[in-house]
Protein backbone atom coordinates (compact mmCIF):
# COMPACT_ATOMS: atom_id res chain seq x y z
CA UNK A 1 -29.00 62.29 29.91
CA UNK A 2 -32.90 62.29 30.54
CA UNK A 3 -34.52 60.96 27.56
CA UNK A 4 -35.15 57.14 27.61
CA UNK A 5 -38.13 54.82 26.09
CA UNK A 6 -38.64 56.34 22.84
CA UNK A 7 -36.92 53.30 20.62
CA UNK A 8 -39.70 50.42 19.75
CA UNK A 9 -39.20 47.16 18.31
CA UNK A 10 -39.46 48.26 14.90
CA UNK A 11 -37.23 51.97 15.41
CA UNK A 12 -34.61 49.25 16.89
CA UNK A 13 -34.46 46.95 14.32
CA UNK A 14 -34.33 49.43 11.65
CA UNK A 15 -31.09 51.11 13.56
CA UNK A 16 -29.87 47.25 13.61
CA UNK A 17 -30.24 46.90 10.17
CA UNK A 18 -28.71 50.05 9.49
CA UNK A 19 -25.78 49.50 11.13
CA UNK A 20 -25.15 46.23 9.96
CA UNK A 21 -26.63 46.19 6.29
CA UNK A 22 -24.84 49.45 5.37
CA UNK A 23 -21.76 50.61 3.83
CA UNK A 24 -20.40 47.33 4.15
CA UNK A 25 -22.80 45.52 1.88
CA UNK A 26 -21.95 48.42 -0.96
CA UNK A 27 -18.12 48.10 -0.53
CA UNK A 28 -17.17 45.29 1.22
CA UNK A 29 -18.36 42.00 -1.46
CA UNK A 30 -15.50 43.61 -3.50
CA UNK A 31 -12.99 44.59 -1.67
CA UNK A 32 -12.84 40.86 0.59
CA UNK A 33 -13.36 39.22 -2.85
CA UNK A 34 -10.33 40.46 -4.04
CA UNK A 35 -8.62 39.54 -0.91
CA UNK A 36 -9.90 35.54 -1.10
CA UNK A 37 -11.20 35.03 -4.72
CA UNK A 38 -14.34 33.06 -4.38
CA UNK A 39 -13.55 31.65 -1.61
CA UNK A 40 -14.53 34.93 0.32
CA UNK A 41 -17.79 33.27 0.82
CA UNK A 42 -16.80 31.40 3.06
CA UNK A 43 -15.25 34.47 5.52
CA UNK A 44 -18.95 36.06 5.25
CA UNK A 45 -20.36 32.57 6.30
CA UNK A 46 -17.86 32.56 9.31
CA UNK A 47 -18.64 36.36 10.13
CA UNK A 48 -22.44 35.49 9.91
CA UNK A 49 -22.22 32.32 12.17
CA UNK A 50 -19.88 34.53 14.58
CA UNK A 51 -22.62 36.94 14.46
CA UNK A 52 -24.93 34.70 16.28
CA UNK A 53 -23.21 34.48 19.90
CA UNK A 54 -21.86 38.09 19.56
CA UNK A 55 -25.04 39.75 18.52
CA UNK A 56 -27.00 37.94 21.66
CA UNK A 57 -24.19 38.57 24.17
CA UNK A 58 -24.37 42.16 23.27
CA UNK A 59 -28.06 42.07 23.75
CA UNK A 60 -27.94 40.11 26.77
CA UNK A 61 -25.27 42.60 27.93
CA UNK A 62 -26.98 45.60 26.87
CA UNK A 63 -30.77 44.27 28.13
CA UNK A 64 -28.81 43.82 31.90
CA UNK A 65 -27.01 47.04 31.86
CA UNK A 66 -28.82 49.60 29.76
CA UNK A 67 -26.72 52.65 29.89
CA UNK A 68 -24.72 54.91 27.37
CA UNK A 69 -20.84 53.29 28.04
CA UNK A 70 -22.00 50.02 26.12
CA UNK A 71 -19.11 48.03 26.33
CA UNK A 72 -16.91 50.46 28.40
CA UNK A 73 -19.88 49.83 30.89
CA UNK A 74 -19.48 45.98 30.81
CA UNK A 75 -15.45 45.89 30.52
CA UNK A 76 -15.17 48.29 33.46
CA UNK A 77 -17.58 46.48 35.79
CA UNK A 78 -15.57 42.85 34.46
CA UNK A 79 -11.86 43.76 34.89
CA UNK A 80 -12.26 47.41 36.77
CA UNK A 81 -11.52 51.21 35.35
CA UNK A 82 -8.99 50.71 33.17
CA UNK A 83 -10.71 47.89 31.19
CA UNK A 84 -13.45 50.41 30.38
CA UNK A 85 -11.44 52.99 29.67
CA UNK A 86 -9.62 51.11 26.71
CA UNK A 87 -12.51 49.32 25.49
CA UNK A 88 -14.82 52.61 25.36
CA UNK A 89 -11.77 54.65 23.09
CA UNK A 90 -11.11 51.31 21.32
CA UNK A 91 -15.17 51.56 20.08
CA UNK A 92 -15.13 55.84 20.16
CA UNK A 93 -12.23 55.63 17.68
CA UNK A 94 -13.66 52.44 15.65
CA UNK A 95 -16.91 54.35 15.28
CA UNK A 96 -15.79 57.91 14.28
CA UNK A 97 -13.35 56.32 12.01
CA UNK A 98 -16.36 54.83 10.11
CA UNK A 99 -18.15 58.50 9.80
CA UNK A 100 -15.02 58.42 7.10
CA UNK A 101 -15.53 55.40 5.32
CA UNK A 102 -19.45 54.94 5.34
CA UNK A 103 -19.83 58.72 3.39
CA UNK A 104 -17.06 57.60 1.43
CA UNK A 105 -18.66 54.50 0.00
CA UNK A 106 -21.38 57.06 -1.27
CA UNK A 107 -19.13 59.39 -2.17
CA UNK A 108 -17.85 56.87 -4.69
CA UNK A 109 -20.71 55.58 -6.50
CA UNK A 110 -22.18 59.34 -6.98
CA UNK A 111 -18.86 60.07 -8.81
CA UNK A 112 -19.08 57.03 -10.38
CA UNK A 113 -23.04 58.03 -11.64
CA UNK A 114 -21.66 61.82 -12.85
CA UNK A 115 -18.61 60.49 -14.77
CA UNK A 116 -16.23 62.21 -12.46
CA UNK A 117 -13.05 61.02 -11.39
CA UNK A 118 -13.07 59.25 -8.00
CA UNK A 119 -10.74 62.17 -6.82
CA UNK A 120 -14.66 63.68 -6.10
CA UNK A 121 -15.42 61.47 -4.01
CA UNK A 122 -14.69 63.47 -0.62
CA UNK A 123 -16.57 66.30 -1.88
CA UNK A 124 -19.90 64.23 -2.47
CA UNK A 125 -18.94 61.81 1.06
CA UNK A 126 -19.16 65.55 2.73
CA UNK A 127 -22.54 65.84 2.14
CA UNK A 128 -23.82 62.87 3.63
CA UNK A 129 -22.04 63.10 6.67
CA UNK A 130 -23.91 66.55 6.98
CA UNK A 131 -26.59 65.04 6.67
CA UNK A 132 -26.49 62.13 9.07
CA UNK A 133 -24.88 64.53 11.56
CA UNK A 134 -28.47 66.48 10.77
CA UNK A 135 -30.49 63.17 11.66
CA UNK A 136 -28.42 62.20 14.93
CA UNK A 137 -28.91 65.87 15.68
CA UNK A 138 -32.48 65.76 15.39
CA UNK A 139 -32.55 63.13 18.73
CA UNK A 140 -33.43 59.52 18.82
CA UNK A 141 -37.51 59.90 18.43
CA UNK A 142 -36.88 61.83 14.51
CA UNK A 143 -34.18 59.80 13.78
CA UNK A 144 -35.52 57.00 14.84
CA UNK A 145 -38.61 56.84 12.47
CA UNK A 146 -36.09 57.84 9.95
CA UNK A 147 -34.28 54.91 10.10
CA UNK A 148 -37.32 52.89 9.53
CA UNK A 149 -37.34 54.27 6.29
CA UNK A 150 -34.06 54.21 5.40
CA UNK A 151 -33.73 50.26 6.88
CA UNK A 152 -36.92 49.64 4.19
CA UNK A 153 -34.51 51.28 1.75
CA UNK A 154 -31.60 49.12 2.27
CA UNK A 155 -33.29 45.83 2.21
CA UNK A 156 -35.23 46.83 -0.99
CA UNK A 157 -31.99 47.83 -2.79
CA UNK A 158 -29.96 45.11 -1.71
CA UNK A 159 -32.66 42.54 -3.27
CA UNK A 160 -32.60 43.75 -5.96
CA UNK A 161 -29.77 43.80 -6.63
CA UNK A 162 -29.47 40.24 -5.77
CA UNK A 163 -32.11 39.54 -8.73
CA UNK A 164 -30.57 41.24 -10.82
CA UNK A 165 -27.24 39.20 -10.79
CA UNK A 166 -29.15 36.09 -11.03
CA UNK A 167 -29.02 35.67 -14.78
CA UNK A 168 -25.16 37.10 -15.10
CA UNK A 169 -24.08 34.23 -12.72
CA UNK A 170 -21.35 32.18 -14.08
CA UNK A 171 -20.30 29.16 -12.62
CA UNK A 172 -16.72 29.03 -14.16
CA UNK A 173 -16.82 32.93 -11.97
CA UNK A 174 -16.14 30.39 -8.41
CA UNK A 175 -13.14 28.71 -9.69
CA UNK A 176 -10.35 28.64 -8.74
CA UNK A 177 -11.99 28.63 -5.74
CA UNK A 178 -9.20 29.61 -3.18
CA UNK A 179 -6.79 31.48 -5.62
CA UNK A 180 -4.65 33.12 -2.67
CA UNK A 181 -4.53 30.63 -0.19
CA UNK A 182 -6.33 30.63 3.33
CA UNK A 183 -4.30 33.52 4.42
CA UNK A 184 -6.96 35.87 2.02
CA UNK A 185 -9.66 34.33 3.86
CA UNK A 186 -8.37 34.95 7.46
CA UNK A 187 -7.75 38.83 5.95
CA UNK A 188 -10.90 39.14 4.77
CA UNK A 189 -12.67 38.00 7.85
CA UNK A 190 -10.67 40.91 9.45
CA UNK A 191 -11.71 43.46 7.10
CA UNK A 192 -15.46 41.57 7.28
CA UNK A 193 -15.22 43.02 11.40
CA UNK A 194 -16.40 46.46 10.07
CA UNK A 195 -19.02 44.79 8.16
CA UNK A 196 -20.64 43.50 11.50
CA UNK A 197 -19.59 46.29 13.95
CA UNK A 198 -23.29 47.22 14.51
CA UNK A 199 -23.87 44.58 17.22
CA UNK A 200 -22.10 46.86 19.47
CA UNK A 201 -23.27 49.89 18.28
CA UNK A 202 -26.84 49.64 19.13
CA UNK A 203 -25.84 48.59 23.26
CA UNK A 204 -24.90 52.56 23.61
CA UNK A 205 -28.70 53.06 22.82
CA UNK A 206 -30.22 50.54 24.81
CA UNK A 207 -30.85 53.01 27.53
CA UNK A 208 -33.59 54.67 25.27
CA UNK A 209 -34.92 51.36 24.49
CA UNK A 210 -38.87 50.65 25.44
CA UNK A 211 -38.12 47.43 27.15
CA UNK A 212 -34.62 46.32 26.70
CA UNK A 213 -35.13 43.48 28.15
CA UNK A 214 -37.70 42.39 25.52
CA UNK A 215 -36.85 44.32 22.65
CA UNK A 216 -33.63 44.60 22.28
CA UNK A 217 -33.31 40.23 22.03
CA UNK A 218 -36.21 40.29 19.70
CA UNK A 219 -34.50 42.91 17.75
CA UNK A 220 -31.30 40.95 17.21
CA UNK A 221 -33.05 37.79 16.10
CA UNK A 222 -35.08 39.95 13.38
CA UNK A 223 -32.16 41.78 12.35
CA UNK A 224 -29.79 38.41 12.34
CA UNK A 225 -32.34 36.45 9.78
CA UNK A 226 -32.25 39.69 7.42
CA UNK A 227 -28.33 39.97 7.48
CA UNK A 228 -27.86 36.55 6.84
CA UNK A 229 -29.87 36.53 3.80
CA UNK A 230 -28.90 39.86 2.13
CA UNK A 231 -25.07 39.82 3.15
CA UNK A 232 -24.89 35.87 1.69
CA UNK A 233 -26.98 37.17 -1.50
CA UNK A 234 -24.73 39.80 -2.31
CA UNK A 235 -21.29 38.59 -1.84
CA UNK A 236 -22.66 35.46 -3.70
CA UNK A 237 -24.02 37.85 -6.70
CA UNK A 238 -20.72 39.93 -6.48
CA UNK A 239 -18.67 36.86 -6.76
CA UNK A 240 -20.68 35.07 -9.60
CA UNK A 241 -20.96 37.93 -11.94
CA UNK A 242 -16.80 38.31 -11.46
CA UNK A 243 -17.69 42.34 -10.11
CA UNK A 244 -14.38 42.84 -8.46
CA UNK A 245 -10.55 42.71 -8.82
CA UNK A 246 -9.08 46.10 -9.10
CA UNK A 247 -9.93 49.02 -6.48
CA UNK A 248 -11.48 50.92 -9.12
CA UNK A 249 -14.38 48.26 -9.40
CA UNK A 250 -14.39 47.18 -5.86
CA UNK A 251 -15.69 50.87 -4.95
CA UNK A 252 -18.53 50.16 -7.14
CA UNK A 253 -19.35 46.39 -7.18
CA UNK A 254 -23.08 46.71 -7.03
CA UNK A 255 -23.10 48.96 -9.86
CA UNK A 256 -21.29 46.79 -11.74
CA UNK A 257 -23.56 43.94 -10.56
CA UNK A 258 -26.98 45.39 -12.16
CA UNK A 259 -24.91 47.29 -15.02
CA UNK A 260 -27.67 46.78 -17.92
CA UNK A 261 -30.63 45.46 -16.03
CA UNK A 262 -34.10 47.41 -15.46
CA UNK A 263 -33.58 49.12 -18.66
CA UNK A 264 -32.14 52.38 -16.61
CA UNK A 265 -28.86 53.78 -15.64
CA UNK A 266 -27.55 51.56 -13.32
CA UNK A 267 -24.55 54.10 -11.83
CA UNK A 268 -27.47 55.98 -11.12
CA UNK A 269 -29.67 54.15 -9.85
CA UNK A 270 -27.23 52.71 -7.55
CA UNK A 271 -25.95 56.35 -6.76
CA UNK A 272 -29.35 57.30 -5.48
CA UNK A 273 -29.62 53.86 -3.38
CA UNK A 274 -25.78 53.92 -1.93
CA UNK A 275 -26.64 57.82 -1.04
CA UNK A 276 -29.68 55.96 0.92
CA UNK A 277 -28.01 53.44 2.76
CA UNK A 278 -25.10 55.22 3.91
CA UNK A 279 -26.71 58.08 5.45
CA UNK A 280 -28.98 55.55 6.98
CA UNK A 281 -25.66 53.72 8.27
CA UNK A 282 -23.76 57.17 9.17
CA UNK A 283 -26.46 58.29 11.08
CA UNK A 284 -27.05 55.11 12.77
CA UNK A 285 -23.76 55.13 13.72
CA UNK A 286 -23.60 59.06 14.51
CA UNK A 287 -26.59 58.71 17.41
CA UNK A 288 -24.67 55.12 18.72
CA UNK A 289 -20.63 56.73 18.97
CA UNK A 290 -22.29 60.37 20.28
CA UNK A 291 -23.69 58.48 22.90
CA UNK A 292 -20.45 56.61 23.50
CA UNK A 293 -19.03 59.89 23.83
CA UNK A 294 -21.01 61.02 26.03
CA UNK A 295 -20.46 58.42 28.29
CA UNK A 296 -17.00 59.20 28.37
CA UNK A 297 -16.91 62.19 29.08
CA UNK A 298 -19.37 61.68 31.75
CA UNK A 299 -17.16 59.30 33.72
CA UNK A 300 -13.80 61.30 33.31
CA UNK A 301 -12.66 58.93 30.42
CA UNK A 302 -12.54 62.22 27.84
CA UNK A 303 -13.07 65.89 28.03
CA UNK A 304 -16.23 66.83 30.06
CA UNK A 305 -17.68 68.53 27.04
CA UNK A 306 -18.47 65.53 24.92
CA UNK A 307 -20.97 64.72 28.04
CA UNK A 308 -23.04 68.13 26.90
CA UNK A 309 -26.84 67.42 25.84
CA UNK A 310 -29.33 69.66 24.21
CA UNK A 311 -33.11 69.56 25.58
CA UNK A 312 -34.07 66.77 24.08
CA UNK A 313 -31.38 64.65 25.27
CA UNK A 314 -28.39 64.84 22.22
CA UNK A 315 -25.13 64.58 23.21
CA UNK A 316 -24.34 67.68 20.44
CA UNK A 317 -21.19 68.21 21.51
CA UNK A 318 -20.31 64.27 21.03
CA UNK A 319 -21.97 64.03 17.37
CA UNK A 320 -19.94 67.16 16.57
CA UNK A 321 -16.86 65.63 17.86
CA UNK A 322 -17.47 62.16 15.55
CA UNK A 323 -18.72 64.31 12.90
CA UNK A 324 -15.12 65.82 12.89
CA UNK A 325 -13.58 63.07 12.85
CA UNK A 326 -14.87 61.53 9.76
CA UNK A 327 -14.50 65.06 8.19
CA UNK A 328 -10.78 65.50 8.79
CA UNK A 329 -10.62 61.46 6.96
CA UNK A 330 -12.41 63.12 4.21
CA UNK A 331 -9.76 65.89 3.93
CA UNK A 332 -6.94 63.44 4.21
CA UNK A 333 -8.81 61.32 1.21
CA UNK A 334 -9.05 64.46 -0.62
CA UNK A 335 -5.70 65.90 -0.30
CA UNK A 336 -3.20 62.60 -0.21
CA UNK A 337 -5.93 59.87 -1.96
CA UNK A 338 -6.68 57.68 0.20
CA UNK A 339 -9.38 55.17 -0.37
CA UNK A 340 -11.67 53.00 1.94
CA UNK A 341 -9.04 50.57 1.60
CA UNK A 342 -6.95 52.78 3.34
CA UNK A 343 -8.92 53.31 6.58
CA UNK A 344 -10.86 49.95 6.75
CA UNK A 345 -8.27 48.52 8.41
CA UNK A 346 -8.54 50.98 11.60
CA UNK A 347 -11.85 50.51 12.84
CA UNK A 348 -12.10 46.75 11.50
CA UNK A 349 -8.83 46.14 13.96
CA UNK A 350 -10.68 47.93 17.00
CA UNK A 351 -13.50 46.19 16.69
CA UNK A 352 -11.74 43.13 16.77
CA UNK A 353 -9.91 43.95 19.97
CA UNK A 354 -13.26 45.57 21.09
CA UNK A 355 -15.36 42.28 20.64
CA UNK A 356 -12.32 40.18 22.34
CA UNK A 357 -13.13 42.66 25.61
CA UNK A 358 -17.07 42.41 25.46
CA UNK A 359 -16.58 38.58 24.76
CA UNK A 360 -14.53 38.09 27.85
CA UNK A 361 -16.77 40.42 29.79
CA UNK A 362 -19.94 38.39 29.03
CA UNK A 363 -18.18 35.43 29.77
CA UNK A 364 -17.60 36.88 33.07
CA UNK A 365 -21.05 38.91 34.20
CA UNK A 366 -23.50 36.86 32.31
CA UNK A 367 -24.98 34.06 34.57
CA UNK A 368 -25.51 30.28 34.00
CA UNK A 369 -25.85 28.78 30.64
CA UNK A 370 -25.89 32.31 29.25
CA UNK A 371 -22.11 32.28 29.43
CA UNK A 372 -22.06 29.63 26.24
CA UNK A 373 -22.57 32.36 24.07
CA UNK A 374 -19.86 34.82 25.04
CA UNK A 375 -17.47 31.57 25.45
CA UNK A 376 -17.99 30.75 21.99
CA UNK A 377 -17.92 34.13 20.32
CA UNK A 378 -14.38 34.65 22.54
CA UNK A 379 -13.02 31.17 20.66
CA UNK A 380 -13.92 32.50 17.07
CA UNK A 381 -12.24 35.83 17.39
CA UNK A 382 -9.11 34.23 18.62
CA UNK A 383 -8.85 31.91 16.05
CA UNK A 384 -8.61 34.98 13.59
CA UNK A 385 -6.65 37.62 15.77
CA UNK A 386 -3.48 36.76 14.27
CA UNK A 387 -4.79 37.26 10.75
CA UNK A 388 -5.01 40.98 11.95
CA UNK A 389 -1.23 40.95 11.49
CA UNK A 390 1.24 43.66 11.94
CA UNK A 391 -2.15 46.57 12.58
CA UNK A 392 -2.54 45.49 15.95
CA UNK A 393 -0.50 47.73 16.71
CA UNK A 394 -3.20 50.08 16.43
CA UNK A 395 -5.48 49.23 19.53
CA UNK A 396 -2.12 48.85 20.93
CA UNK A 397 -0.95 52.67 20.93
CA UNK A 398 -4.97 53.31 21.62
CA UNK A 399 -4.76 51.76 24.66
CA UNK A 400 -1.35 53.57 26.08
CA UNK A 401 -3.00 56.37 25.25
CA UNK A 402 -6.63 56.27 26.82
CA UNK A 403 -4.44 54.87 29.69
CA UNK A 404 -1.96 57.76 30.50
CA UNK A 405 -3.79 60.64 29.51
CA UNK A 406 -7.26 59.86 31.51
CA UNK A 407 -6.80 57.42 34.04
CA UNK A 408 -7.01 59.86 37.16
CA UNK A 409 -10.17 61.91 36.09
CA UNK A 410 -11.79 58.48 34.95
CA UNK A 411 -11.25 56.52 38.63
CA UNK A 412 -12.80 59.70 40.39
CA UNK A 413 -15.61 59.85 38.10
CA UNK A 414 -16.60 56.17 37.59
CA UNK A 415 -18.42 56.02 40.98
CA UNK A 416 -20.74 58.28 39.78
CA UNK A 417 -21.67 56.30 36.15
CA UNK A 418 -25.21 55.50 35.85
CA UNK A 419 -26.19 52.11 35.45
């Protein structure tokens, strides 16, 4: 892959913001608040603070070795070629996964706008995965300036939605504050991993980066302050104007959150903003995994084809593949009923195990006093692993996989990875 140096300061912290401040902010306030009552603000204050050392070591990480593999790149060159190989399907997987549940999340509040059942969800979630395969198709230097937009988008709608809940808040909404013990706050943190999965994301891009070195740190911090603020605003609003406790309403918290405000329909209004900031996120996502992809099956890890680019530099084959993927979750959604609820769990596991990997990897190529960071971020996710439960399993049979079906191809090919 040829192209490089066409993502600025401002294209990169728009796909930051993307990735981070997307789906998750429209379904996720809901769906942990169930899990922890009111006491779920405190697993998006522990996910935020976590943020801080994993969001730098993945910059640092990313600024040193700018290349496609991401964290297959820095496991591999850490603990050798099977380290990378599990940690690059671990974060493939995680990420197509999410082309299911991001266009999903849409999906739900347009049926929710139309008055159809939520059985239409799929059919509306298709369409925006078309068109955030369209965008990552487009290359980096489109997309790119369309994520600008889109980031603009997502903070506008997200603040207001936070002023709008301001006079619904009820106090008597935050008690009793810890209704299902800390066991639904150690859940939701888990679920929360999908929420904050964009730290890695943007490290498969970093190759096409102006000046990682500069840009990609400065990018992070930017990104950081905005997450903080919108992320705390909205699970607080969600919370205080009681906008969650079945699955039905967790879909469609937000909605719920401005329901009577402006003086407009607020199902549609939120319809046209969730349709917004989940192609934004999907597409985001779409240009990071395709590159992932690529990467893999440049080095062996996957079948050669996903390492096919156009002119311009898109891995096509790759975005078709994750495109796919979320596609065939849509059918299964549409034909047996699953929910988000359903298929959070998958990537938000991954990620988990994936950020354990790039932790420890940090800890172990990053010099100096730049190892605190990585050291710190490694502590925090351990703390939580076991609250991950019985679906570890998952990264598990992930692993035994990328392991005995590529392992040959991958150790002849890894010489050859660009750096």
């Amino acid at each position: 892959m040829t192209t490089r140096g066409t993502i600025g300061l401002w294209q990169g912290t728009a796909l930051y913001v993307c990735a981070i401040l997307g789906a998750g902010a429209l379904i996720l306030p809901g769906q942990v608040a169930s899990l922890a009552g009111p006491a779920s603000l405190f697993a998006w204050a522990f996910s935020i603070a976590l943020s801080v050392p994993l969001a730098f070591t993945f910059a640092g990480l990313a600024s040193t070795y700018p290349d496609a593999g991401g964290v297959a790149l820095y496991a591999g060159k850490a603990f050798g070629e099977k380290a990378g190989a599990v940690a690059g399907w671990w974060y493939f997987v995680a990420g197509s996964m999410g082309q299911t549940i991001v266009p999903l999340t849409a999906g739900y509040y347009l049926a929710d706008a139309t008055g159809l059942p939520a059985s239409t969800a799929p059919a509306f979630a298709l369409a925006v995965l078309a068109g955030a395969a369209a965008t990552a198709l487009a290359g980096t230097r489109v997309g790119g300036r369309v994520q600008v937009v889109l980031a603009a988008g997502v903070c506008v709608v997200l603040t207001v939605a936070i002023v709008a809940a301001v006079p619904q808040i009820r106090w008597n909404a935050f008690t009793p504050f810890l209704p299902h013990g800390t066991s639904g706050v150690g859940e939701a943190v888990v679920v929360l991993f999908f929420a904050f999965s964009g730290w890695e994301a943007i490290s498969h891009l970093s190759a096409e980066f102006t000046d990682p070195r500069r840009t990609l740190p400065r990018a992070t911090l930017i990104t950081l302050i905005v997450v903080a603020v919108l992320y705390l605003g909205i699970a607080f609003a969600v919370v205080g104007t009681n906008s969650y406790g079945s699955e039905a309403i967790d879909h469609v918290s937000l909605a719920r959150v401005v329901s009577g405000q402006f003086g407009v329909s607020p199902a549609v209004a939120l319809a046209v903003a969730a349709t917004v900031i989940c192609v934004g996120t999907s597409s985001a996502f779409m240009a990071s995994i395709s590159h992932l992809g690529y990467a893999l099956g440049r080095d062996g890890l996957a079948p050669g084809a996903l390492a096919r680019v156009t002119a311009r530099g898109v891995p096509s084959t790759a975005v078709l593949a994750v495109a796919g993927t979320g596609a065939a979750g849509l059918a299964g959604s549409a034909v047996f009923g699953w929910g988000t609820g359903t298929f959070v769990y998958i990537p938000s596991t991954l990620v988990l195990t994936t950020y354990l990997m790039a932790m420890a990897a940090g800890l172990r190529l990053l010099p100096g006093r730049r190892k605190i960071l990585p050291g710190v971020g490694l502590l925090l996710i351990l703390a939580v692993t076991p609250s991950a439960g019985w679906h570890l399993v998952i990264p598990l049979g992930i692993a035994a996989t990328a392991l005995t079906r590529f392992p040959r191809r991958y150790f002849a090919a890894s010489a050859n990875s660009v750096v």
